[in-house]
PDB file of N, CA and C in Angstrom:
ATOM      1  N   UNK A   1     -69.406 -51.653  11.553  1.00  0.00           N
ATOM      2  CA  UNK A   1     -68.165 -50.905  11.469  1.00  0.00           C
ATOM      3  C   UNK A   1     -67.529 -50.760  12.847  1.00  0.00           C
ATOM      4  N   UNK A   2     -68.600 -50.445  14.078  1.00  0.00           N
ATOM      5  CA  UNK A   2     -68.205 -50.735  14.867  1.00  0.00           C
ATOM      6  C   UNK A   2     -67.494 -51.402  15.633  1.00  0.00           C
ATOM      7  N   UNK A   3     -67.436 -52.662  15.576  1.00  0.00           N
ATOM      8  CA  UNK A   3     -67.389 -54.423  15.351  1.00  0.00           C
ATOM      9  C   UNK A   3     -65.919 -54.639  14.540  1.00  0.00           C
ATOM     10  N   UNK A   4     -65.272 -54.077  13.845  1.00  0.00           N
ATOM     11  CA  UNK A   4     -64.131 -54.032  12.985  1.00  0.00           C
ATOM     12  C   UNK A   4     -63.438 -52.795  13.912  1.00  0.00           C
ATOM     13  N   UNK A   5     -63.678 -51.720  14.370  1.00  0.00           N
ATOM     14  CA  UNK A   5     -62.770 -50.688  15.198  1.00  0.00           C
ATOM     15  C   UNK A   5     -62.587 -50.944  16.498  1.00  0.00           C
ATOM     16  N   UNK A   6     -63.268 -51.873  16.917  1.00  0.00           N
ATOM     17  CA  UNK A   6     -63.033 -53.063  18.803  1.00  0.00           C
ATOM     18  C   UNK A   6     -62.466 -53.779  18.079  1.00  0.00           C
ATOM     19  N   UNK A   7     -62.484 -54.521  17.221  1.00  0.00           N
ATOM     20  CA  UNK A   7     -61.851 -55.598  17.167  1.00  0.00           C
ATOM     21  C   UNK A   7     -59.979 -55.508  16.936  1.00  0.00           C
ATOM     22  N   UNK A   8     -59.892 -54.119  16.222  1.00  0.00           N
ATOM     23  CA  UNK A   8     -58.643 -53.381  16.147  1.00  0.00           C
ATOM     24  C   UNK A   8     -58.078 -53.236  17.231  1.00  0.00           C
ATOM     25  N   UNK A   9     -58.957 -52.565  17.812  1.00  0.00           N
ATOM     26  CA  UNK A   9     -58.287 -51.281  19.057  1.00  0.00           C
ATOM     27  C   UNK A   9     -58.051 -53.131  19.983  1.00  0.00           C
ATOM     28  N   UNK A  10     -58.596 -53.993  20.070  1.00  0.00           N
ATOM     29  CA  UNK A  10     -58.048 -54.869  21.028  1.00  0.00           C
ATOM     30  C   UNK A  10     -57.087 -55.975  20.082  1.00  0.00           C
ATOM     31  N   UNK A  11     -56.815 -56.046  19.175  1.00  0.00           N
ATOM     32  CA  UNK A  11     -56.246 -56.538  18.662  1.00  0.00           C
ATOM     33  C   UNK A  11     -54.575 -55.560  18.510  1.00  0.00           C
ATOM     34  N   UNK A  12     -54.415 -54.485  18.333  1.00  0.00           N
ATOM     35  CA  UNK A  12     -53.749 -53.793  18.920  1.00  0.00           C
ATOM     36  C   UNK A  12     -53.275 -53.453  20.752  1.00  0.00           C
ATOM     37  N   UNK A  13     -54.175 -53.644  21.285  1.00  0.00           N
ATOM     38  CA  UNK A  13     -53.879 -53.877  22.595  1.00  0.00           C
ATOM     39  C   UNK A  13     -52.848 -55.203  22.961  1.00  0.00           C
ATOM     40  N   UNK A  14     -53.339 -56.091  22.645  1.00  0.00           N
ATOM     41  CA  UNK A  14     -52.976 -57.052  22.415  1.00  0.00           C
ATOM     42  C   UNK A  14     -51.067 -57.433  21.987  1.00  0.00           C
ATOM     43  N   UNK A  15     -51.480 -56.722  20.970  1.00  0.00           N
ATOM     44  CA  UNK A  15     -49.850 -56.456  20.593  1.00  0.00           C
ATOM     45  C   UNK A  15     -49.083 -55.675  21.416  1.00  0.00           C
ATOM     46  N   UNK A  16     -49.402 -54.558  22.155  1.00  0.00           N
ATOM     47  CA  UNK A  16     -48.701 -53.904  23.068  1.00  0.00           C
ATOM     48  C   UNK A  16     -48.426 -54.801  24.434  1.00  0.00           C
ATOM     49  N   UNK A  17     -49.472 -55.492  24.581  1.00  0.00           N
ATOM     50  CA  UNK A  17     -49.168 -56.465  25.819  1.00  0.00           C
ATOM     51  C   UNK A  17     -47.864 -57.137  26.002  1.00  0.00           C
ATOM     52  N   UNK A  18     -48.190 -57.877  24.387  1.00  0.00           N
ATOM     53  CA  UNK A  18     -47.131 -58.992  24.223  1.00  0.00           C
ATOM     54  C   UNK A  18     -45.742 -58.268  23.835  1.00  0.00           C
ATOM     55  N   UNK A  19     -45.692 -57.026  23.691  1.00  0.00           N
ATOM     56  CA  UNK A  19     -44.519 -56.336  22.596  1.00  0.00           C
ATOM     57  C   UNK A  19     -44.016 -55.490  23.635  1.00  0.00           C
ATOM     58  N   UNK A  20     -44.012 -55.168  25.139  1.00  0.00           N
ATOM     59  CA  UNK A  20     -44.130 -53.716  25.716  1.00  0.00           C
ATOM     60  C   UNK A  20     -43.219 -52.916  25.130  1.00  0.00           C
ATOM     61  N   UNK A  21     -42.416 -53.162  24.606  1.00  0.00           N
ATOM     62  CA  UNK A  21     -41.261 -52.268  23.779  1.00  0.00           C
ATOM     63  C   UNK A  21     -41.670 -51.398  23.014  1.00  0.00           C
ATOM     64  N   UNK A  22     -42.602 -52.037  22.143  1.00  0.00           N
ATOM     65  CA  UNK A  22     -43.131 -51.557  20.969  1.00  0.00           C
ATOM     66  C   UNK A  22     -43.751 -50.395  21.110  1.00  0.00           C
ATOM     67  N   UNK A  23     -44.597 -50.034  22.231  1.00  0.00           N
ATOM     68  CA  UNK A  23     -45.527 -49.532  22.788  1.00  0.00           C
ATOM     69  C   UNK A  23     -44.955 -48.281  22.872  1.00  0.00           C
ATOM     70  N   UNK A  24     -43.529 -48.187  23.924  1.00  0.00           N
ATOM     71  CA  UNK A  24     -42.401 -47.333  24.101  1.00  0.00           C
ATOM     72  C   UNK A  24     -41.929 -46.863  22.764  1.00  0.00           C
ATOM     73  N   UNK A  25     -41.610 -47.479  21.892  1.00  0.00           N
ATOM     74  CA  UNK A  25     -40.760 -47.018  20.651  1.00  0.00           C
ATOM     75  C   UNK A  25     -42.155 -46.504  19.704  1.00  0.00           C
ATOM     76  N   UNK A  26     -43.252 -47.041  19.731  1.00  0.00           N
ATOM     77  CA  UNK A  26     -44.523 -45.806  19.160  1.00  0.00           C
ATOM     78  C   UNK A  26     -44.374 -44.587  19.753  1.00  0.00           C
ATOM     79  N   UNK A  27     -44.241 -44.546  20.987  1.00  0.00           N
ATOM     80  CA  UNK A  27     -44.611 -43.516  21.144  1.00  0.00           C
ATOM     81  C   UNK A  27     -43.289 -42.292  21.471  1.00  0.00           C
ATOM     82  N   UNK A  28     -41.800 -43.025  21.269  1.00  0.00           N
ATOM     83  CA  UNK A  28     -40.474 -42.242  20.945  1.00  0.00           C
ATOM     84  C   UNK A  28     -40.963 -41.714  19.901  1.00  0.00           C
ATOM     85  N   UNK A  29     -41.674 -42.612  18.070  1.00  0.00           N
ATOM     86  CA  UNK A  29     -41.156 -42.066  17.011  1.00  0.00           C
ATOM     87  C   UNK A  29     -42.520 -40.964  17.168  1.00  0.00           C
ATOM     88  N   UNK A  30     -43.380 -40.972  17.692  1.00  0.00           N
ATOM     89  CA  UNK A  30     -44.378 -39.887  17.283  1.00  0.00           C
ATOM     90  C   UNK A  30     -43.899 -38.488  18.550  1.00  0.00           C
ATOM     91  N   UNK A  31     -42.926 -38.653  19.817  1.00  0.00           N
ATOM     92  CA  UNK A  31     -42.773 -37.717  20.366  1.00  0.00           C
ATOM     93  C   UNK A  31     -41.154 -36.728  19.312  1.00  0.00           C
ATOM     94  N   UNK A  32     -41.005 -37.659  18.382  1.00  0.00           N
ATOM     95  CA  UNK A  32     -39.995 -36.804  17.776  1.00  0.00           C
ATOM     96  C   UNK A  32     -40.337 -36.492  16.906  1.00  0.00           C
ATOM     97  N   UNK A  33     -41.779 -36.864  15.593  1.00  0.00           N
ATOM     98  CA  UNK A  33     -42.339 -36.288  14.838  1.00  0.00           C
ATOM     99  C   UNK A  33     -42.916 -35.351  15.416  1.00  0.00           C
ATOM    100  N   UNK A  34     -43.603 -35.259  16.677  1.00  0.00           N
ATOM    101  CA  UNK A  34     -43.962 -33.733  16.717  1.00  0.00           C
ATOM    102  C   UNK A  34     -42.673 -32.891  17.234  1.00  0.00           C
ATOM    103  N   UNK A  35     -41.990 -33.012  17.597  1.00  0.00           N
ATOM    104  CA  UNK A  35     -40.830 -32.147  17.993  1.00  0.00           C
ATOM    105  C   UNK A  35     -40.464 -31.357  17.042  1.00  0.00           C
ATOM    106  N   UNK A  36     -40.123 -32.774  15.350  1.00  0.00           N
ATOM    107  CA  UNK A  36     -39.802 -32.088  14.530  1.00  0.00           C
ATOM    108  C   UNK A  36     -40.636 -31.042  13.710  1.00  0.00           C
ATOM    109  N   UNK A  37     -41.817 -31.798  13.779  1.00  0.00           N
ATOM    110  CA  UNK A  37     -42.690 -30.378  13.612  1.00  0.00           C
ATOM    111  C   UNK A  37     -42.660 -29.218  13.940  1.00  0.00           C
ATOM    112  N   UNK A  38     -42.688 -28.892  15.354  1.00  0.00           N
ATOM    113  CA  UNK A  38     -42.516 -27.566  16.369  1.00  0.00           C
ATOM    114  C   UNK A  38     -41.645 -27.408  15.868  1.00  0.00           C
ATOM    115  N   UNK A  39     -39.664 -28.012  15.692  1.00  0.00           N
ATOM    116  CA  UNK A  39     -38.923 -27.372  15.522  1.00  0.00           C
ATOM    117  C   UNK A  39     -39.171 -26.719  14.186  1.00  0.00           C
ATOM    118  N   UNK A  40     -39.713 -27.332  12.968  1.00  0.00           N
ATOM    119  CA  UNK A  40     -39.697 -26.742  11.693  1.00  0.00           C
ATOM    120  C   UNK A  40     -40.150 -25.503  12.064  1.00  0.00           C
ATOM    121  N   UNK A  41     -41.562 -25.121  12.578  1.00  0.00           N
ATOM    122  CA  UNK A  41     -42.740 -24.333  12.530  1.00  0.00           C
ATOM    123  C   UNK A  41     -41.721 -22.933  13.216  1.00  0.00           C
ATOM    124  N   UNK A  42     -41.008 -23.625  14.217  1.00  0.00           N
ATOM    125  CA  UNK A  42     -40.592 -22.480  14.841  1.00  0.00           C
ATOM    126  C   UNK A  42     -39.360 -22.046  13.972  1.00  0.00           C
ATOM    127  N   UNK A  43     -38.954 -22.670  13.474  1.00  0.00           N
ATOM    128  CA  UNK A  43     -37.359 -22.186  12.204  1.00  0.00           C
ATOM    129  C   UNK A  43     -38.224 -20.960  11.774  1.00  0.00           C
ATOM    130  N   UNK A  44     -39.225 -21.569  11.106  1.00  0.00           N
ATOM    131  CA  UNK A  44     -40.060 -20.515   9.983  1.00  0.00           C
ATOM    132  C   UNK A  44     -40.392 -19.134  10.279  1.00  0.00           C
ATOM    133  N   UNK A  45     -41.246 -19.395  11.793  1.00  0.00           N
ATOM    134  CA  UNK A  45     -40.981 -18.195  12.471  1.00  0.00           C
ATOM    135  C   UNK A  45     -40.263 -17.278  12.731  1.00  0.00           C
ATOM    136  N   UNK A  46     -39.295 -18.001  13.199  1.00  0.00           N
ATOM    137  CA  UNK A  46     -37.652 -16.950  13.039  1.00  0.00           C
ATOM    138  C   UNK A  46     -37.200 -16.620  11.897  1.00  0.00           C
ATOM    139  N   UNK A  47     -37.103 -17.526  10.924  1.00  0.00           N
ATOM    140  CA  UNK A  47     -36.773 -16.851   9.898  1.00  0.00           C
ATOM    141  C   UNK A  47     -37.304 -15.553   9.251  1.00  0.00           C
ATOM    142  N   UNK A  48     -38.364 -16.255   9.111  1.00  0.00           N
ATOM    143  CA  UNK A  48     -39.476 -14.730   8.880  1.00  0.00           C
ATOM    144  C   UNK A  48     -39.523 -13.487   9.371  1.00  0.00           C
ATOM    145  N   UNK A  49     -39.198 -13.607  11.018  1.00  0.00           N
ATOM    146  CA  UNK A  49     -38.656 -12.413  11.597  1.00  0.00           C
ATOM    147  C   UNK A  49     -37.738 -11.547  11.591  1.00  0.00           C
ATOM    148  N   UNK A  50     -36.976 -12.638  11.204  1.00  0.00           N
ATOM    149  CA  UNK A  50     -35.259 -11.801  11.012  1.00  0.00           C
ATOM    150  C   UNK A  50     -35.192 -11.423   9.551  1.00  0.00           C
ATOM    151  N   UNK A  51     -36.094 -11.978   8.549  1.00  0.00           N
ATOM    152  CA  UNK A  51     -35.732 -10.968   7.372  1.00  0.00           C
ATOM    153  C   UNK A  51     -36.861 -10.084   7.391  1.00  0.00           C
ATOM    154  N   UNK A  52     -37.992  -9.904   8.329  1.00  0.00           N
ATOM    155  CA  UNK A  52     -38.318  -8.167   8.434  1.00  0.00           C
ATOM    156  C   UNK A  52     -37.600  -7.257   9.294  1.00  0.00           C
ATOM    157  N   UNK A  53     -36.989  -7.938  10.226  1.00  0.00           N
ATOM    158  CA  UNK A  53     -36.042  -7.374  10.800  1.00  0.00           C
ATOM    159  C   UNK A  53     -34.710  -6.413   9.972  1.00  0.00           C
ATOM    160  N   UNK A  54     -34.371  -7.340   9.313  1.00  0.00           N
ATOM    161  CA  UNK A  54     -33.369  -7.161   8.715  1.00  0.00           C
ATOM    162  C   UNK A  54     -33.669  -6.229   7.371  1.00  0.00           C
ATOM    163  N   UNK A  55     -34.632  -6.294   6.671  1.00  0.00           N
ATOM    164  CA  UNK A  55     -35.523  -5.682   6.002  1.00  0.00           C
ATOM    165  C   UNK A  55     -35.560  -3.937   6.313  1.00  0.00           C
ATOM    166  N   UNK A  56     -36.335  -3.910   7.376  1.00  0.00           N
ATOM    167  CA  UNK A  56     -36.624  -2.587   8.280  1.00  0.00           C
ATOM    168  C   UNK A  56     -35.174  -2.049   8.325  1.00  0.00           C
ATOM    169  N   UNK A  57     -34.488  -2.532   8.954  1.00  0.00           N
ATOM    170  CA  UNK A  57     -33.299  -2.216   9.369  1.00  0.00           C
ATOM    171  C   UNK A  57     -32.063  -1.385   8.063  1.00  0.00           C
ATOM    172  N   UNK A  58     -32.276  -2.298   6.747  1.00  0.00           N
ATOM    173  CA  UNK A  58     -31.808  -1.645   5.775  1.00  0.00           C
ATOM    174  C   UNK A  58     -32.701  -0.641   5.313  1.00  0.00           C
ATOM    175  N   UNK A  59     -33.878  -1.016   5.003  1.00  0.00           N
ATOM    176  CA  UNK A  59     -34.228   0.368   4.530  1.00  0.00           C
ATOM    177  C   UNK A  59     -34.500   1.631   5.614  1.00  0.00           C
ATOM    178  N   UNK A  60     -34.609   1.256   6.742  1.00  0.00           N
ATOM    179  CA  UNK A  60     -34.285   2.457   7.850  1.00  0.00           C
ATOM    180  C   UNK A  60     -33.229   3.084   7.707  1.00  0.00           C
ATOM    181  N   UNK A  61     -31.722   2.842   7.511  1.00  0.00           N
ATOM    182  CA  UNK A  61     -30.077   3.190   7.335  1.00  0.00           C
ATOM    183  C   UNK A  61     -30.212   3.956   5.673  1.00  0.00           C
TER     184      UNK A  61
END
């Protein structure tokens, strides 16, 4: 199994050699999948805040 995950990981190397672009644009689309992650995670957060906020706030008045 070993023997099949070297043979990847340099067979993939390989492709980055010959591709350098590729290499760059892997690693654009995964720095904007996590972005978009964080950004979701953090929407949620806020959201959540502002309707206990907002929450408190009416039934305080």
């Amino acid at each position: 199994m070993s023997t099949t995950t070297s043979r990847a990981g340099r067979e993939g190397l390989a492709f980055t050699e010959r591709h350098p672009g590729a290499a760059a644009g892997l690693s654009l689309l995964v720095l904007v999948l996590v972005a978009s992650l964080i950004g979701g995670l953090v929407g949620e957060v806020l959201t959540h805040l502002i309707r206990i906020a907002l929450s408190t706030a009416v039934s305080g008045s």
